[in-house]
Protein backbone atom coordinates (compact mmCIF):
# COMPACT_ATOMS: atom_id res chain seq x y z
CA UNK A 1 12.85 66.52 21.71
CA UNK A 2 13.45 62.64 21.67
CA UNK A 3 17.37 63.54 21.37
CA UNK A 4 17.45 65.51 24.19
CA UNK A 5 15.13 63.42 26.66
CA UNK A 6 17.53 60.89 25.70
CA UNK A 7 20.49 62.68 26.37
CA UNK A 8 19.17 63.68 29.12
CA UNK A 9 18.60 60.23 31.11
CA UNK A 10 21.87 58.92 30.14
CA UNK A 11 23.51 61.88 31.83
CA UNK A 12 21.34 61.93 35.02
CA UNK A 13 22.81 58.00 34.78
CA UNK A 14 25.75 59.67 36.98
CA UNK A 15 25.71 58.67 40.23
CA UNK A 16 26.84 61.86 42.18
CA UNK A 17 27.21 62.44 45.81
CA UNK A 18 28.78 64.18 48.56
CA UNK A 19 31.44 61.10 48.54
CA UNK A 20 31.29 60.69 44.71
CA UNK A 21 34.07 57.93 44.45
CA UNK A 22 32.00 55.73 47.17
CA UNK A 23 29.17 55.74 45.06
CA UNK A 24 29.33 52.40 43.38
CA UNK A 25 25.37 52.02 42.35
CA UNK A 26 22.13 53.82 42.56
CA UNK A 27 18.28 52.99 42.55
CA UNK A 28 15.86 55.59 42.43
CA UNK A 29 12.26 57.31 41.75
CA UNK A 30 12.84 60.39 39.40
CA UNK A 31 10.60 62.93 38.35
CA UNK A 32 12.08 64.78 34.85
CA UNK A 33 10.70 68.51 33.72
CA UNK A 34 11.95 69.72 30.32
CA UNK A 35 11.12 73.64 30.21
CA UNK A 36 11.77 75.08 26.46
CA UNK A 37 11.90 79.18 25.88
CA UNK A 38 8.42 79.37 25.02
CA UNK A 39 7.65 78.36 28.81
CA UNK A 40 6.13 74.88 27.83
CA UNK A 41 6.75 71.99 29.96
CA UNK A 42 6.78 68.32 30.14
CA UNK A 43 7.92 66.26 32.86
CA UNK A 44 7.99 62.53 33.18
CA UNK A 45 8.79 59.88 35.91
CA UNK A 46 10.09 56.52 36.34
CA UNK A 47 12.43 55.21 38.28
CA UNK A 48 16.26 54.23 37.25
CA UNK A 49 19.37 51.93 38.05
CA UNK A 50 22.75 52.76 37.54
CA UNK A 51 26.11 51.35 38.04
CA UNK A 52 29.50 52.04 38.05
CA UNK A 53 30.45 48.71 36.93
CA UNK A 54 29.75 48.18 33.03
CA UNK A 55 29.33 51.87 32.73
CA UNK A 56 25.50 50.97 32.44
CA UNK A 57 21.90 52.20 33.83
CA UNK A 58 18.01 51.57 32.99
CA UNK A 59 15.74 54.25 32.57
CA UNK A 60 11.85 52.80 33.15
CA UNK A 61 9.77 55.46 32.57
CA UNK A 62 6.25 55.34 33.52
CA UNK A 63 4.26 58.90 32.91
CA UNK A 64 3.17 60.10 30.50
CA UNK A 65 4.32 57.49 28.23
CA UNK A 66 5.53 54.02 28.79
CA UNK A 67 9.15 53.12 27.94
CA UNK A 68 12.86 51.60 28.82
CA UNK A 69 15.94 53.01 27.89
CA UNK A 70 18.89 50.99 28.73
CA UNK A 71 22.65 51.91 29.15
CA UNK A 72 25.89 50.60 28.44
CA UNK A 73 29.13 52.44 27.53
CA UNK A 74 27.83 54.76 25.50
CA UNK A 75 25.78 51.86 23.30
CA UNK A 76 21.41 52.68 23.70
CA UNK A 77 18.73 50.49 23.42
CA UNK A 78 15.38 51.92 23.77
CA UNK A 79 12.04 49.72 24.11
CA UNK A 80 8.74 51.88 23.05
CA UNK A 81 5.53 49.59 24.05
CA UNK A 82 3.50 52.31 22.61
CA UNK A 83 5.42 52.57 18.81
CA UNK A 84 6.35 49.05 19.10
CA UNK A 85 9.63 49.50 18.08
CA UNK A 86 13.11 49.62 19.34
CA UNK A 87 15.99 51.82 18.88
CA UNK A 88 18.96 51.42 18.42
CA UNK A 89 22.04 54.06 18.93
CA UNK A 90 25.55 55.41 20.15
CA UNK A 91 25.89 58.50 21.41
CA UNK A 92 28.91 60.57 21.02
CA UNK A 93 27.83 64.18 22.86
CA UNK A 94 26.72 61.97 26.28
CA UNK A 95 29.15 61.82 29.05
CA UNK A 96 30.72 58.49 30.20
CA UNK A 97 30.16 58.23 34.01
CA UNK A 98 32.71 58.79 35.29
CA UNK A 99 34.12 61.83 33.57
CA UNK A 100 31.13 63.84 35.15
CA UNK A 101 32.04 62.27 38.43
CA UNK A 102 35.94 62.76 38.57
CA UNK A 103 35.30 66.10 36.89
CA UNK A 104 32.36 66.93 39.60
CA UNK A 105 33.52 70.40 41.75
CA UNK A 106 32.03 71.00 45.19
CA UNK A 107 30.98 74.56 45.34
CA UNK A 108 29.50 74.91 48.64
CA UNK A 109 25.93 74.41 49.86
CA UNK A 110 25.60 70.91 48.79
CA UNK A 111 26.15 71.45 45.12
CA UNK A 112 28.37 70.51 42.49
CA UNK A 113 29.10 71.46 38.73
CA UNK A 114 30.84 69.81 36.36
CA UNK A 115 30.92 70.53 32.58
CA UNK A 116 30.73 68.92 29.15
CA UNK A 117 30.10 69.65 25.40
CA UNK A 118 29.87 73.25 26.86
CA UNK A 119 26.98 71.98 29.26
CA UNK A 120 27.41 72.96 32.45
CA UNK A 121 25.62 70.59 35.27
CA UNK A 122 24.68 71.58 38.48
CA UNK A 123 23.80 68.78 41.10
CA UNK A 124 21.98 69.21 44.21
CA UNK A 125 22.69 66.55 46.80
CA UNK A 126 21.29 66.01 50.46
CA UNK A 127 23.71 64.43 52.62
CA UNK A 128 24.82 61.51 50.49
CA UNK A 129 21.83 61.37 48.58
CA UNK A 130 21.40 63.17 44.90
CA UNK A 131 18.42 65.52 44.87
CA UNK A 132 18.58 66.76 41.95
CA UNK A 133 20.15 67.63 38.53
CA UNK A 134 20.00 70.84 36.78
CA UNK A 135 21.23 71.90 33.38
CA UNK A 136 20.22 74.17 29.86
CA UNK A 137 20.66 71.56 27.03
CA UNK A 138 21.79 72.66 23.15
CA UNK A 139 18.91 74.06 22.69
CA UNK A 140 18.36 75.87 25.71
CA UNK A 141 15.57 73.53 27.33
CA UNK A 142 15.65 74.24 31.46
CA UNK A 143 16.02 70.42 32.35
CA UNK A 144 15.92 69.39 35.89
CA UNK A 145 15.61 65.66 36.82
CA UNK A 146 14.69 65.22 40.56
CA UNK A 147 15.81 61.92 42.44
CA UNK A 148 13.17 60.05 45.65
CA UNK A 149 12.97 57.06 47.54
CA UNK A 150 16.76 56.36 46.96
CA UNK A 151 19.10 53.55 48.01
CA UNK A 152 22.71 53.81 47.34
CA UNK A 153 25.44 51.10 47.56
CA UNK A 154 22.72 47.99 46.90
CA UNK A 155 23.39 45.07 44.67
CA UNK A 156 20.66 45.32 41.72
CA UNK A 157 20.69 41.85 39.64
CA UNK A 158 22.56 42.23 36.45
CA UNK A 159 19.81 41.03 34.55
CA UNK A 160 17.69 44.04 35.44
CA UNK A 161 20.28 45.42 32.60
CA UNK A 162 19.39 42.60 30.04
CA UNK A 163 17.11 44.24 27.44
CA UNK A 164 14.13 41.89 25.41
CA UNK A 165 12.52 43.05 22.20
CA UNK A 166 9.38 41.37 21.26
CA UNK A 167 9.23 40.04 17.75
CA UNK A 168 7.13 41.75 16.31
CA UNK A 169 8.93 45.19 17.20
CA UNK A 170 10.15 47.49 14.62
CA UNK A 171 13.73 47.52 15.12
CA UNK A 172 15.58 51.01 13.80
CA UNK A 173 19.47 51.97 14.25
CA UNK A 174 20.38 55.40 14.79
């Protein structure tokens, strides 16, 4: 399940729109639900950064555990309070921002699909504003990560992105 929630935030890192190519960065709320075939669900919230530039984003999630996954061209780093450890990793199966968002097709009634690794993505979007992002993962999970409280086109410092690891964190590579 860690795989996938992972997977999962770095593709929601996308910053879709109705005028995909003017969306340069993104700040929102997000409330994630991960439904497997056995009808069991989990959903978590936080609130994320993404931008174009650097190919990068920050996940903070908040409920119902506490942790930061950051971003950067494919490269992870995630922060676990709880384990106190950090991970390490590169992921090969996640798609790079802006393949989702060149490849991105507007099918009518404010949605768009795009696919990759045989994923197919649906996204929602209100205006210029993403709503939400829908999607059946490798192992058929129902995941669908709903954006608030967005602002679009705002600088965010670039040392929001700067990751710290306390010392006496377990560090493990992936």
């Amino acid at each position: 399940m860690k795989k996938f929630l992972l997977a999962t935030t770095i593709i929601s890192s996308t910053l879709f729109s109705a005028s995909l190519d003017k969306l340069n960065t993104l700040e929102s709320n997000f409330k994630q639900s991960i439904v497997n075939e056995q009808n069991s669900k989990i959903t978590y919230s936080g609130k994320m950064y993404a931008t174009k530039q650097n190919n990068q984003a920050l996940w903070e999630y908040n409920s119902p555990i506490e942790k930061k996954i950051y971003y950067k061209n494919g490269n992870i780093v995630i922060i676990e309070p709880e384990l106190e450890q950090a991970i390490f990793a590169k992921l090969t199966k996640v798609p790079n921002v802006l393949q989702l968002l060149n490849s991105a097709k507007d099918i009518g009634n404010n949605q768009f699909v795009t696919t990759f690794n045989n994923i197919k993505y649906t996204i929602t979007t209100d205006g210029n504003k993403i709503k939400k992002i829908s999607y059946k993962d490798e192992i058929q999970n129902s995941v669908t990560i709903e954006f608030n409280s967005q602002k679009s086109n705002q600088q965010i410092n670039q040392s929001k992105f700067a990751y710290k690891i306390p010392l006496d964190y377990d560090i493990l590579e992936q």
